[in-house]
N, C-alpha and C. Protein backbone atom coordinates (compact mmCIF):
# COMPACT_ATOMS: atom_id res chain seq x y z
N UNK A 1 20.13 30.45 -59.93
CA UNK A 1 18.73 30.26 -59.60
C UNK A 1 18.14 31.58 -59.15
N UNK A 2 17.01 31.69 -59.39
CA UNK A 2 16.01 33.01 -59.18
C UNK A 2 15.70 33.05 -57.52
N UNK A 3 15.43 34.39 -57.16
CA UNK A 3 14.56 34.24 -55.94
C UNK A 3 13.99 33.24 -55.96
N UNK A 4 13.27 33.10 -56.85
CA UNK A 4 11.16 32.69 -56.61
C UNK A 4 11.95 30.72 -56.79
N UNK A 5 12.55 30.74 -57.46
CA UNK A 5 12.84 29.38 -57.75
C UNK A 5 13.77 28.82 -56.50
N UNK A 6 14.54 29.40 -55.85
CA UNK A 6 15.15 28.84 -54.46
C UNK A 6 13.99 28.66 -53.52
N UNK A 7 12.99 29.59 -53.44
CA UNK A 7 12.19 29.50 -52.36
C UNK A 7 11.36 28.54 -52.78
N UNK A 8 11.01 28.30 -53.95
CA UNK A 8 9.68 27.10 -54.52
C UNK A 8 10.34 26.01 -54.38
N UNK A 9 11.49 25.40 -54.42
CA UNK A 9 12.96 24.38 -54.31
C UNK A 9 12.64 24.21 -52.57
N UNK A 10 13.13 25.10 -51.93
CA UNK A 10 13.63 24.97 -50.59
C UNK A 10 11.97 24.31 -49.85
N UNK A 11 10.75 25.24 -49.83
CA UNK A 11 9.08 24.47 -49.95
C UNK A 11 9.17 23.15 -50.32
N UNK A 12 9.85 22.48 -51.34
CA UNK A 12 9.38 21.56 -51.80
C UNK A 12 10.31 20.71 -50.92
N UNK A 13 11.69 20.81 -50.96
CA UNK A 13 12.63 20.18 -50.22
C UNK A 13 11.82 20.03 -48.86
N UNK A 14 11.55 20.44 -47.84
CA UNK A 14 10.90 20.16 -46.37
C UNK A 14 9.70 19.50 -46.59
N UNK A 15 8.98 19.83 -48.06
CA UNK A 15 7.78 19.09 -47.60
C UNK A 15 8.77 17.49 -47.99
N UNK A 16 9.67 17.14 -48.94
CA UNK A 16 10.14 16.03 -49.38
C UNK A 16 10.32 15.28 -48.20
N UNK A 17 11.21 16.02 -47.04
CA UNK A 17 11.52 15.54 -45.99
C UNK A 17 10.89 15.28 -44.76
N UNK A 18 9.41 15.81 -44.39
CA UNK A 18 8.25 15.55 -43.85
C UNK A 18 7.86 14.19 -44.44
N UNK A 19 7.40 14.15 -45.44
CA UNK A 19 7.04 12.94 -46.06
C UNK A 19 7.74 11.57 -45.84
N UNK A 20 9.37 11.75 -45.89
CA UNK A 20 9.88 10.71 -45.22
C UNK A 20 10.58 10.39 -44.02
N UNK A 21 9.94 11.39 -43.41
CA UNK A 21 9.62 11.59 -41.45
C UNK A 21 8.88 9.87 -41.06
N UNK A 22 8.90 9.49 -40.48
CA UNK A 22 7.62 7.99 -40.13
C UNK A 22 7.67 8.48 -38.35
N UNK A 23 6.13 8.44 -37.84
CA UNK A 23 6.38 8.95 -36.25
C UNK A 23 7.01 7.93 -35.81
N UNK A 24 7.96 8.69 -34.83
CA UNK A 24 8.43 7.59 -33.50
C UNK A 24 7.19 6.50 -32.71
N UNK A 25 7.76 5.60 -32.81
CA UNK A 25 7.03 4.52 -32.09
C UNK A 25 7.08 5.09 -30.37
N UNK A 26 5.81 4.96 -29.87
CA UNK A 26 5.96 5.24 -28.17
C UNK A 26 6.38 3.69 -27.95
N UNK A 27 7.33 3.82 -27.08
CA UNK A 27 7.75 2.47 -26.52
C UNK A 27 7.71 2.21 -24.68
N UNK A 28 7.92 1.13 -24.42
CA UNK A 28 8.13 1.37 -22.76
C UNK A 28 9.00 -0.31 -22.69
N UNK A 29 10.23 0.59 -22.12
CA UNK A 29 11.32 -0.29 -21.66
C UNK A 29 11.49 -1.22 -20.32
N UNK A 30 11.14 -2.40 -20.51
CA UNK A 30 11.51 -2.99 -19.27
C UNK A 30 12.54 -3.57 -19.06
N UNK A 31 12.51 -4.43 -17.79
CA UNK A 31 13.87 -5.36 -17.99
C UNK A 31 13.70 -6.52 -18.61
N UNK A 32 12.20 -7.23 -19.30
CA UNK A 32 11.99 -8.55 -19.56
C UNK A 32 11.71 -7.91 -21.10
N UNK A 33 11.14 -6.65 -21.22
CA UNK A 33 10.53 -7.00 -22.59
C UNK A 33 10.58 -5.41 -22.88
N UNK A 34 10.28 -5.12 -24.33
CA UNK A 34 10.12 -4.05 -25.58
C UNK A 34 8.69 -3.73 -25.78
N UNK A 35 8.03 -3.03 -25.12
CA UNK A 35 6.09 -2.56 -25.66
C UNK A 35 6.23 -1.66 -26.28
N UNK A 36 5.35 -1.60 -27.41
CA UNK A 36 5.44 -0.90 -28.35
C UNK A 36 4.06 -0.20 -28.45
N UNK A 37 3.93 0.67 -28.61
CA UNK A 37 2.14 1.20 -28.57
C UNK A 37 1.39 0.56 -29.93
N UNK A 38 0.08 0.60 -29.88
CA UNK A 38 -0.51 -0.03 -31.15
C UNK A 38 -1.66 0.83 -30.96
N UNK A 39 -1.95 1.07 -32.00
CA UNK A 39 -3.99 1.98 -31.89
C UNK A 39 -4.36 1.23 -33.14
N UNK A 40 -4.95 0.29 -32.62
CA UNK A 40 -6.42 -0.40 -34.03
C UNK A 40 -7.27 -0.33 -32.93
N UNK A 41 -7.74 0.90 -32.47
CA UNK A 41 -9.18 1.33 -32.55
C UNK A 41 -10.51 0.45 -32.79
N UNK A 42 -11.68 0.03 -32.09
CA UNK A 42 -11.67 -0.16 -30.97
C UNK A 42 -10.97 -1.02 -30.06
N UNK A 43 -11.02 -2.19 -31.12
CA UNK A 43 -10.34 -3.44 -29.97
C UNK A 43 -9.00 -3.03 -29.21
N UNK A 44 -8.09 -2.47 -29.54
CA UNK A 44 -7.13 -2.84 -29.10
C UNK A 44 -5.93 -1.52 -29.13
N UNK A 45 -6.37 -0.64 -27.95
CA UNK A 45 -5.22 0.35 -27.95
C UNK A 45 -4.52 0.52 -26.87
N UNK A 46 -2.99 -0.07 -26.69
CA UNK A 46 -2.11 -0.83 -25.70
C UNK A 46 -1.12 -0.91 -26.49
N UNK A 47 -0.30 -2.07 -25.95
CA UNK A 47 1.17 -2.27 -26.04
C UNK A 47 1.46 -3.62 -26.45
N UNK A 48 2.17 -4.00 -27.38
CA UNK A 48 2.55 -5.40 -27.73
C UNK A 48 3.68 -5.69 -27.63
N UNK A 49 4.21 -6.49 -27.34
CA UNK A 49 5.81 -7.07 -26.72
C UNK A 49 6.13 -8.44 -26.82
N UNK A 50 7.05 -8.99 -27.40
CA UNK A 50 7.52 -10.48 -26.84
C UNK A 50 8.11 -11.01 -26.16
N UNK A 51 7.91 -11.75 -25.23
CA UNK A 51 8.57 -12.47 -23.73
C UNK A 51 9.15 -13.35 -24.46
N UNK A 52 10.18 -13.83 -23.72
CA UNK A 52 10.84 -14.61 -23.20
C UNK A 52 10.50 -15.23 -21.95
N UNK A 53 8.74 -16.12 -22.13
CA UNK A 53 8.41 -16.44 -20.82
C UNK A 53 9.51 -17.91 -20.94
N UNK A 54 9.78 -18.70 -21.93
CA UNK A 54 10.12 -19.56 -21.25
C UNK A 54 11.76 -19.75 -21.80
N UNK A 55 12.21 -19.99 -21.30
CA UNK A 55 14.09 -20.19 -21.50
C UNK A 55 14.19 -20.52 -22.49
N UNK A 56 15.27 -19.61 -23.03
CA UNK A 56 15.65 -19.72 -24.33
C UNK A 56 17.08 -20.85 -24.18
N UNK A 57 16.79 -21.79 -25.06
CA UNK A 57 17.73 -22.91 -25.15
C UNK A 57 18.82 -22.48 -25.43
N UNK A 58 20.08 -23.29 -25.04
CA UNK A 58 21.90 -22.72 -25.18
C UNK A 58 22.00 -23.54 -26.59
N UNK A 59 21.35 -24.56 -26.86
CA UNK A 59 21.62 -24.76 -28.44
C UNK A 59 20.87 -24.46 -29.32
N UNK A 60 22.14 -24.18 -30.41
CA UNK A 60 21.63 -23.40 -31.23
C UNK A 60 20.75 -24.09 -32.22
N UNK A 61 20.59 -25.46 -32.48
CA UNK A 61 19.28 -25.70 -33.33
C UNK A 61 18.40 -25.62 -32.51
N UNK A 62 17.83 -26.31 -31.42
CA UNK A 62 16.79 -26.03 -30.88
C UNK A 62 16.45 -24.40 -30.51
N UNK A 63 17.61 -23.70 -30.59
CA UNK A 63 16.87 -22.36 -30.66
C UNK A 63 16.25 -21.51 -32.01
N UNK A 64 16.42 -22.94 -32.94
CA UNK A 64 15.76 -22.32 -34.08
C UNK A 64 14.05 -22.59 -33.82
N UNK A 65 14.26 -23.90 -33.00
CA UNK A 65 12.60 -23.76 -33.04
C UNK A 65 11.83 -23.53 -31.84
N UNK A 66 12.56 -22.07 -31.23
CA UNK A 66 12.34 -21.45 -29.94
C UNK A 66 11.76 -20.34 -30.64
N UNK A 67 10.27 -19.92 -29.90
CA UNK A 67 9.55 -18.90 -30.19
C UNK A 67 9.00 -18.06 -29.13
N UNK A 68 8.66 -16.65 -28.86
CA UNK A 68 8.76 -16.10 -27.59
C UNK A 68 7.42 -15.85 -27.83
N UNK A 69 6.63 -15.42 -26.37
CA UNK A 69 5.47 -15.56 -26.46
C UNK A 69 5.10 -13.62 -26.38
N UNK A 70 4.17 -13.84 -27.55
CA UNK A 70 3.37 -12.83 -27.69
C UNK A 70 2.82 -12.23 -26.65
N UNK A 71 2.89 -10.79 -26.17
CA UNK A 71 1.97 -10.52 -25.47
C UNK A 71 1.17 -8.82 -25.64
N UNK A 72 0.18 -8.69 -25.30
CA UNK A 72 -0.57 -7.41 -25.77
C UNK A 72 -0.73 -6.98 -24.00
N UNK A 73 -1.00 -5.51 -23.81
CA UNK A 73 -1.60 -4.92 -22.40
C UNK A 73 -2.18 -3.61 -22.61
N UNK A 74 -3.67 -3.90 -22.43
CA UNK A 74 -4.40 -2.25 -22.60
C UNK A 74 -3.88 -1.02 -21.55
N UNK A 75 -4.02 -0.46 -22.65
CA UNK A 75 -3.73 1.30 -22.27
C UNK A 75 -4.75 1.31 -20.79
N UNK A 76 -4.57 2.01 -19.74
CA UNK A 76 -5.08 2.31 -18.61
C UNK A 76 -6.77 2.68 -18.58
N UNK A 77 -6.62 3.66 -20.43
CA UNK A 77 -8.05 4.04 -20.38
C UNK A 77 -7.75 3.90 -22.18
N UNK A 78 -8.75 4.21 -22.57
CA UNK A 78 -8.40 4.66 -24.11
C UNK A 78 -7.68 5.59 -24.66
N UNK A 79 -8.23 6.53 -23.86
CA UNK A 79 -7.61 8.25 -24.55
C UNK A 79 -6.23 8.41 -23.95
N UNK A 80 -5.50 7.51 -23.29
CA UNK A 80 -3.94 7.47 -22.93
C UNK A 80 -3.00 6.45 -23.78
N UNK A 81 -1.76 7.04 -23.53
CA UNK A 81 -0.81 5.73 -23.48
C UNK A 81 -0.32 5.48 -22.69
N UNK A 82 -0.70 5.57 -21.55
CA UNK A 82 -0.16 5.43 -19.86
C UNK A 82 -0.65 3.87 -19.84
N UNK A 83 -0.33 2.72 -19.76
CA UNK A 83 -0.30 1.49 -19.39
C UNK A 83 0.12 0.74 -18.17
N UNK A 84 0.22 1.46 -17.20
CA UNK A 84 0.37 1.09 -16.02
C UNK A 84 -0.19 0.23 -15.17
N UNK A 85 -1.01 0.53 -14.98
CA UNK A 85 -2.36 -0.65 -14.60
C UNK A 85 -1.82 -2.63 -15.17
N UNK A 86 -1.89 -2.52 -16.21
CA UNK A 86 -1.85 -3.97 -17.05
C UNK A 86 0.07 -3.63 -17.25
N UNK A 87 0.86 -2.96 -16.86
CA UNK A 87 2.27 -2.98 -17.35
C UNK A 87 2.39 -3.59 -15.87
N UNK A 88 1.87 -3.37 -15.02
CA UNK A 88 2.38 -3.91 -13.24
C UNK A 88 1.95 -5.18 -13.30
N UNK A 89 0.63 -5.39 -13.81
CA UNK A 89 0.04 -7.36 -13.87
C UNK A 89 1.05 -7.83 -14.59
N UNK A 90 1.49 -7.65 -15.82
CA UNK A 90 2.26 -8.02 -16.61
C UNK A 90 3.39 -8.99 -15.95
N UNK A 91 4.02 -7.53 -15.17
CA UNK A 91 5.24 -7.66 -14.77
C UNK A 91 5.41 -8.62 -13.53
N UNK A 92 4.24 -8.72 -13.05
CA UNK A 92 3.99 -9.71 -11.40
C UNK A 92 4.20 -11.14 -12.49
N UNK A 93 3.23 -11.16 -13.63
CA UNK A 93 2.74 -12.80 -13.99
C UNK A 93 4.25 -13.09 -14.74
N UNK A 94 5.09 -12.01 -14.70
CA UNK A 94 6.47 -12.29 -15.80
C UNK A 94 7.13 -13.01 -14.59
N UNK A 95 7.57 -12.05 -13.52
CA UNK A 95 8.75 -12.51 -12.66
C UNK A 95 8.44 -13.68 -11.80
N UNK A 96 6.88 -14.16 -11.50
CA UNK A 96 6.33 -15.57 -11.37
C UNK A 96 5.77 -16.36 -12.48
N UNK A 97 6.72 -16.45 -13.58
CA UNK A 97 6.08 -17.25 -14.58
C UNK A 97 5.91 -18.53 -14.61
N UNK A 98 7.13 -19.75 -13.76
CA UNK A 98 6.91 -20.56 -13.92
C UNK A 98 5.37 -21.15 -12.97
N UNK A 99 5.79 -20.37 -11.97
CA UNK A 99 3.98 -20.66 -11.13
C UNK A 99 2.89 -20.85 -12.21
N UNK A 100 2.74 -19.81 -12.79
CA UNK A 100 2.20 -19.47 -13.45
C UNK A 100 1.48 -19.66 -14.63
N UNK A 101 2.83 -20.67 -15.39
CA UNK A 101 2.45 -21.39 -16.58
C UNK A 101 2.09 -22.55 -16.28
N UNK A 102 2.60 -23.08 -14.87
CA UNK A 102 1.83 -24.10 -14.76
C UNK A 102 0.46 -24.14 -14.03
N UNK A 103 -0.06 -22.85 -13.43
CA UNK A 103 -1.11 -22.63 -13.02
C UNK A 103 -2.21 -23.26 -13.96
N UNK A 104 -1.93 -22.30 -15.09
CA UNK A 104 -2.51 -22.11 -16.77
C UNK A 104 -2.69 -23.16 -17.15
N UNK A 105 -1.88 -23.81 -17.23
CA UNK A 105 -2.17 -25.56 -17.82
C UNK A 105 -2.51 -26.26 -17.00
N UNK A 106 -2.73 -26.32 -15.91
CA UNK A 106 -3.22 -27.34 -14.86
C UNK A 106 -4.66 -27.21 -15.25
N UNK A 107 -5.27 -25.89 -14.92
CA UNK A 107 -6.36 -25.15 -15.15
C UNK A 107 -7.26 -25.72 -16.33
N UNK A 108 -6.09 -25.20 -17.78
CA UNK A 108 -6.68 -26.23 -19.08
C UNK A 108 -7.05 -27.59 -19.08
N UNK A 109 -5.90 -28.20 -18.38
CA UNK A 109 -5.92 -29.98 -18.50
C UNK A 109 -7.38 -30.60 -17.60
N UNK A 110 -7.32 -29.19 -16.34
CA UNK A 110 -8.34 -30.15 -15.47
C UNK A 110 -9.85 -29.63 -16.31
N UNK A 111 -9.82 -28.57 -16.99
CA UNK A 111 -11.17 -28.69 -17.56
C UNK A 111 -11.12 -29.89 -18.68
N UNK A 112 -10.31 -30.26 -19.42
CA UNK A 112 -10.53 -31.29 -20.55
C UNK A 112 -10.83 -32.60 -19.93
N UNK A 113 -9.98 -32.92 -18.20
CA UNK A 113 -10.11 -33.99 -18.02
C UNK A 113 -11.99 -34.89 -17.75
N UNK A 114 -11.50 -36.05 -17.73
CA UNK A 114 -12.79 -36.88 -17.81
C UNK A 114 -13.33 -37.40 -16.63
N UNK A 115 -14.57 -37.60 -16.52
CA UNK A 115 -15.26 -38.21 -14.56
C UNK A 115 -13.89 -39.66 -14.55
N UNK A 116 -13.48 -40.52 -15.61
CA UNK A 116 -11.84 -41.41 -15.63
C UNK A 116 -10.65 -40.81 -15.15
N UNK A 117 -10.60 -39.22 -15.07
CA UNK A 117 -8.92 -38.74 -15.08
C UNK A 117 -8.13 -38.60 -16.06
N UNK A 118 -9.12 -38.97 -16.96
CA UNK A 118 -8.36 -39.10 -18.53
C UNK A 118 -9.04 -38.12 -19.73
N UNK A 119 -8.01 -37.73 -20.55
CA UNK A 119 -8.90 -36.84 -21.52
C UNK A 119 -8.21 -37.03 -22.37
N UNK A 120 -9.64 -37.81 -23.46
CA UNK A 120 -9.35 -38.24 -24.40
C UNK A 120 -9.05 -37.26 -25.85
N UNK A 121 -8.09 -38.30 -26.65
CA UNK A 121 -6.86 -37.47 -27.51
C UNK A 121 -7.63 -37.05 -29.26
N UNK A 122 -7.34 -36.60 -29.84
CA UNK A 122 -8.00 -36.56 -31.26
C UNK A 122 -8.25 -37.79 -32.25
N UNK A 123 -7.11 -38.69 -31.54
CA UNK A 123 -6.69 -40.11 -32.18
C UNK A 123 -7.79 -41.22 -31.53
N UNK A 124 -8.60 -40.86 -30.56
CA UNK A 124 -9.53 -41.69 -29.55
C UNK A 124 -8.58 -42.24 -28.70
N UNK A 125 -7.57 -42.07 -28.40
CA UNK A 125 -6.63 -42.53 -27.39
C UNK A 125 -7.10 -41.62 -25.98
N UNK A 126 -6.33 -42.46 -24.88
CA UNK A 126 -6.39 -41.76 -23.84
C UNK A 126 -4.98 -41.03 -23.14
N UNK A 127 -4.94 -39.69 -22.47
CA UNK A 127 -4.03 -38.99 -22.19
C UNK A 127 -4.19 -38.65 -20.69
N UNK A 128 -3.12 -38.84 -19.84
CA UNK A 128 -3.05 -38.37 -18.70
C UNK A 128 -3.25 -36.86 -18.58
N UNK A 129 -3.65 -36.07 -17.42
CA UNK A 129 -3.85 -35.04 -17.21
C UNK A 129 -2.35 -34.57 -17.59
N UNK A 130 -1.27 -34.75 -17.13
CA UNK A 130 0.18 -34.45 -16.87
C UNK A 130 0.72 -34.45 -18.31
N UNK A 131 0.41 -35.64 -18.93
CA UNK A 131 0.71 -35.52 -20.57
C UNK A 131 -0.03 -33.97 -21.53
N UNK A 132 -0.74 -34.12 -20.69
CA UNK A 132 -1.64 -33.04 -21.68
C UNK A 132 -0.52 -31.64 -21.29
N UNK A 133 -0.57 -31.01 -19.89
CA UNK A 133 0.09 -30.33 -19.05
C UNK A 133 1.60 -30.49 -19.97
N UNK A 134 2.28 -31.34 -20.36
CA UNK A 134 3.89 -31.41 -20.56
C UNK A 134 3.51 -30.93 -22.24
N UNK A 135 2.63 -31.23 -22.81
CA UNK A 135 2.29 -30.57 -24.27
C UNK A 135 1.68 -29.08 -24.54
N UNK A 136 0.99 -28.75 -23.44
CA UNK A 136 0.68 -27.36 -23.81
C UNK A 136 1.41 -25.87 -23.67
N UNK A 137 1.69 -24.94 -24.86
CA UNK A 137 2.66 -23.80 -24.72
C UNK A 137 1.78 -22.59 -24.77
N UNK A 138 2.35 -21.77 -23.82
CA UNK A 138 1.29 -20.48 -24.02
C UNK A 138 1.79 -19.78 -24.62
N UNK A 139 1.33 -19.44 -25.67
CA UNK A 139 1.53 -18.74 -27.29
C UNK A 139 1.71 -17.34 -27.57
N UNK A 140 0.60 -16.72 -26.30
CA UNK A 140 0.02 -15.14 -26.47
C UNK A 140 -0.82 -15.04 -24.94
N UNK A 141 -0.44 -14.13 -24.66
CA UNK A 141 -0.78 -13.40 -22.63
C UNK A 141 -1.51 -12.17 -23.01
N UNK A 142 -2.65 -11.86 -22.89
CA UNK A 142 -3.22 -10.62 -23.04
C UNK A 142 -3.84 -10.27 -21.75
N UNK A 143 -3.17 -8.88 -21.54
CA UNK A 143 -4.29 -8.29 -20.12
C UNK A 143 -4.70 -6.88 -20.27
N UNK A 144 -5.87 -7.10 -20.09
CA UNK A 144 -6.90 -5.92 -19.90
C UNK A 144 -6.90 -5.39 -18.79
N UNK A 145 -7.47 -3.59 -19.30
CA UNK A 145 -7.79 -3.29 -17.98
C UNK A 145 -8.96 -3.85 -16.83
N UNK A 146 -9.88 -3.77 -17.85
CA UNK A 146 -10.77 -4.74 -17.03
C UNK A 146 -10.19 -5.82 -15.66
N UNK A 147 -9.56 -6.44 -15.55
CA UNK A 147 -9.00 -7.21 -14.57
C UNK A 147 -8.79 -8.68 -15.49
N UNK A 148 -9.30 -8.95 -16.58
CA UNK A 148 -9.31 -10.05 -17.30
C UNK A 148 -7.58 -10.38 -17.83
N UNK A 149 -7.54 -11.72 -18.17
CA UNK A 149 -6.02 -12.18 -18.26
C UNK A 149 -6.06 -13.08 -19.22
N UNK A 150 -5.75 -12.67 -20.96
CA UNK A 150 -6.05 -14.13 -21.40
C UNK A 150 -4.91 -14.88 -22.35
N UNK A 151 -4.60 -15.89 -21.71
CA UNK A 151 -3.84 -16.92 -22.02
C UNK A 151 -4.17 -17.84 -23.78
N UNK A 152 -3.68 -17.54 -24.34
CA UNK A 152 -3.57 -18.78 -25.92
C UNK A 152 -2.48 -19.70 -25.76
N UNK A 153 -3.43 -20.72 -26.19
CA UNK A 153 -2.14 -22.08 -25.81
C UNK A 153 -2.45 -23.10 -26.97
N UNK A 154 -1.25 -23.39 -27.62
CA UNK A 154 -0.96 -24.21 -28.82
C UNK A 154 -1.71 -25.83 -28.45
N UNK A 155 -1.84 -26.28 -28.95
CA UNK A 155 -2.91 -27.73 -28.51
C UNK A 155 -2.38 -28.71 -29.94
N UNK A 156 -2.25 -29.88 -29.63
CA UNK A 156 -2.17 -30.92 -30.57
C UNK A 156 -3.06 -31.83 -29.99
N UNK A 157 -3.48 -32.23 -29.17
CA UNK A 157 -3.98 -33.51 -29.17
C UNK A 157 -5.61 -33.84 -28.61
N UNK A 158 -6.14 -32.19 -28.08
CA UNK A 158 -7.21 -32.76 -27.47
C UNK A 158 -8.40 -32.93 -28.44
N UNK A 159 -8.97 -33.61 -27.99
CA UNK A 159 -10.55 -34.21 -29.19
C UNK A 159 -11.47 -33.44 -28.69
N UNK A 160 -11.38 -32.11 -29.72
CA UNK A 160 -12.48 -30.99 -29.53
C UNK A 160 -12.34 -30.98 -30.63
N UNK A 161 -14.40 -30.14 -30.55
CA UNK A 161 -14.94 -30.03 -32.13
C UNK A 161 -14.37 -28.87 -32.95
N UNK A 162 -13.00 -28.62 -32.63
CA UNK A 162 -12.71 -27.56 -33.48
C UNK A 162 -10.71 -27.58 -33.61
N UNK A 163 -10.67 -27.44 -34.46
CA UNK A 163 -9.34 -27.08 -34.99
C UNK A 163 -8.53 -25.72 -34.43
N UNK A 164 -8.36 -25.64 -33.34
CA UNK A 164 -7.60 -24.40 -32.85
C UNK A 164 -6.69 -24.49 -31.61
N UNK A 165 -6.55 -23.05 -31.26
CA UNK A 165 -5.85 -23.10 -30.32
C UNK A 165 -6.73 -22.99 -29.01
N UNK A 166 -6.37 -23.15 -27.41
CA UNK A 166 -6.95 -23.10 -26.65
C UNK A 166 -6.85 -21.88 -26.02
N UNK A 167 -7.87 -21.18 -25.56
CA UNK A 167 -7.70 -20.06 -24.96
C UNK A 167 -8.47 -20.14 -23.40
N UNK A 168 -7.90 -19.49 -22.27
CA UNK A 168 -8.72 -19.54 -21.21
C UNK A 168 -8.26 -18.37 -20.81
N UNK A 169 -9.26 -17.79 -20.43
CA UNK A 169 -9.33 -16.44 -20.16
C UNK A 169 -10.14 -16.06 -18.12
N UNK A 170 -9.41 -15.65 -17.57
CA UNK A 170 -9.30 -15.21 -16.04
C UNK A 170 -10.13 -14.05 -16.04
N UNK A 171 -10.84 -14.21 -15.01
CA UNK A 171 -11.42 -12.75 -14.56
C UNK A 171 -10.80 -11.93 -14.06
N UNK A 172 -11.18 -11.10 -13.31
CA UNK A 172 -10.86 -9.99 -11.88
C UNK A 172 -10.63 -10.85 -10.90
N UNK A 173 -11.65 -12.00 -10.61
CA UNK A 173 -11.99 -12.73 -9.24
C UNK A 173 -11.08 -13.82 -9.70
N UNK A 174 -10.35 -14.38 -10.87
CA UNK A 174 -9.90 -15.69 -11.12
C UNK A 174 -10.78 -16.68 -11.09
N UNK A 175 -12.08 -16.29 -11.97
CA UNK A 175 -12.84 -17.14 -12.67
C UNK A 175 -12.49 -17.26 -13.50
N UNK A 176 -12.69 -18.62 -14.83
CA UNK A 176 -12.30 -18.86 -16.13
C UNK A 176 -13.34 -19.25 -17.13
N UNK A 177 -13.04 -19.18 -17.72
CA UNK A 177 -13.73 -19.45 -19.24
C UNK A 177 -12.68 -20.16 -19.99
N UNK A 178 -12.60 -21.29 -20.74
CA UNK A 178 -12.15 -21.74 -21.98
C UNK A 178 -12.88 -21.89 -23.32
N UNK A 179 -12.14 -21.20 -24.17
CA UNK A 179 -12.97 -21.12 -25.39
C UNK A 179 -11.93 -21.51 -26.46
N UNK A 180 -12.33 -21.95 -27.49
CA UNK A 180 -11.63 -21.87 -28.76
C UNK A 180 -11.42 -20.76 -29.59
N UNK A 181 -10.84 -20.70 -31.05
CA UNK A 181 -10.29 -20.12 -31.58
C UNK A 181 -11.50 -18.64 -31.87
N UNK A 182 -12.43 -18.87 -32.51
CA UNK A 182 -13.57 -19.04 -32.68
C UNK A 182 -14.44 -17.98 -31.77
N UNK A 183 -14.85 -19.00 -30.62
CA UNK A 183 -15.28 -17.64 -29.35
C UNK A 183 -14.57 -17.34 -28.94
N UNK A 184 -13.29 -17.53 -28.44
CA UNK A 184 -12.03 -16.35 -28.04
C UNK A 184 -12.42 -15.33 -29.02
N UNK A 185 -12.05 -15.35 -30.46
CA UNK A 185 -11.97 -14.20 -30.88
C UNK A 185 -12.98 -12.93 -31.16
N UNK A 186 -14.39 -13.22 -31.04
CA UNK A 186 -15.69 -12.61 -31.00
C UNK A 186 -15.75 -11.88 -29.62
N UNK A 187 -15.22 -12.19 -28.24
CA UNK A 187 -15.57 -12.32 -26.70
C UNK A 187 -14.71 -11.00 -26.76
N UNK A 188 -14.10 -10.13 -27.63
CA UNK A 188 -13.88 -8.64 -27.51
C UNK A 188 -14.88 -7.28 -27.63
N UNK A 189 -15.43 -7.70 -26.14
CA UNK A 189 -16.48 -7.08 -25.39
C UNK A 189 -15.90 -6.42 -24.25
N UNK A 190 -15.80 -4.48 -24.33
CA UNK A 190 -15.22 -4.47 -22.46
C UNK A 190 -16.00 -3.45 -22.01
């Protein structure tokens, strides 16, 4: 091989190997969970991870239809990947989860319930507050910096005008909002 042809070879070789470079993922290691950085710009530049909020079953079919719950936490500011702020909420609402999840669903059930105590089902049946509470799973935990906290929860049975999942979303102060699939997903305003 020629000068000119090793050196035009060897150029091409590094750029070959640049090309199948892929950047390192920024990650942040906890003891409950794997965050991974994400940038889709505006909505959403933070960390996504899956919990293990609720016990993973010792058998093995039912751990086929064991699913861990999604969770997202904004970056501190935009122009960082410092997540600290929402990596510490995270970590408080992880290591008190069961409080927690049942905070969440109490919360849901008592807004569905009726001036009866009852909230009625998709079928026109009636459902105890507690029934509703023993059916609902929280799906996906998102926290903002803002101080906001928002919970998605799988729903089968309540008789709302819409086909989705339930979302209730916490303030700063632990005010709520419940919304559906629908206005949950538009309400990415910060």
């Amino acid at each position: 091989m020629s000068f000119l042809s090793k050196l035009f070879h060897k150029n091409e070789n590094k750029a070959h190997q640049n090309e199948n470079k892929t950047p390192e993922k920024i990650r942040i290691e906890t003891e409950f969970a794997t965050f991974i950085y994400i940038d889709n710009a505006p909505a959403e530049i933070g960390y996504e991870a899956e919990l293990n909020w609720y016990d993973v079953p010792e058998d093995e079919m039912e751990r086929l239809n064991y699913y861990p719950v999604g969770c997202y936490i904004d970056c501190n500011t935009p122009e960082t990947t410092d997540a600290s702020i929402c990596l510490e909420r995270i970590t408080r609402l992880f290591e008190d989860r069961y409080r927690t999840d049942f905070q969440v669903k109490n919360t849901v059930a008592q807004h569905f319930t009726g001036d009866n105590g009852l909230i009625k089902t998709l079928r026109g049946e009636m459902m105890t507050k507690q029934e509703l509470i023993d059916e609902l799973e929280i799906r996906f935990i998102s926290v903002y910096r803002d101080g906001r906290t928002a919970y998605s929860l799988n729903q089968y049975s309540l008789d709302i005008d819409y086909s989705s999942d339930v979302h209730i979303i916490f303030d700063k102060d632990n005010n709520y909002t419940v919304q559906n699939d629908r206005e949950f997903y538009n309400f990415q305003q910060r």
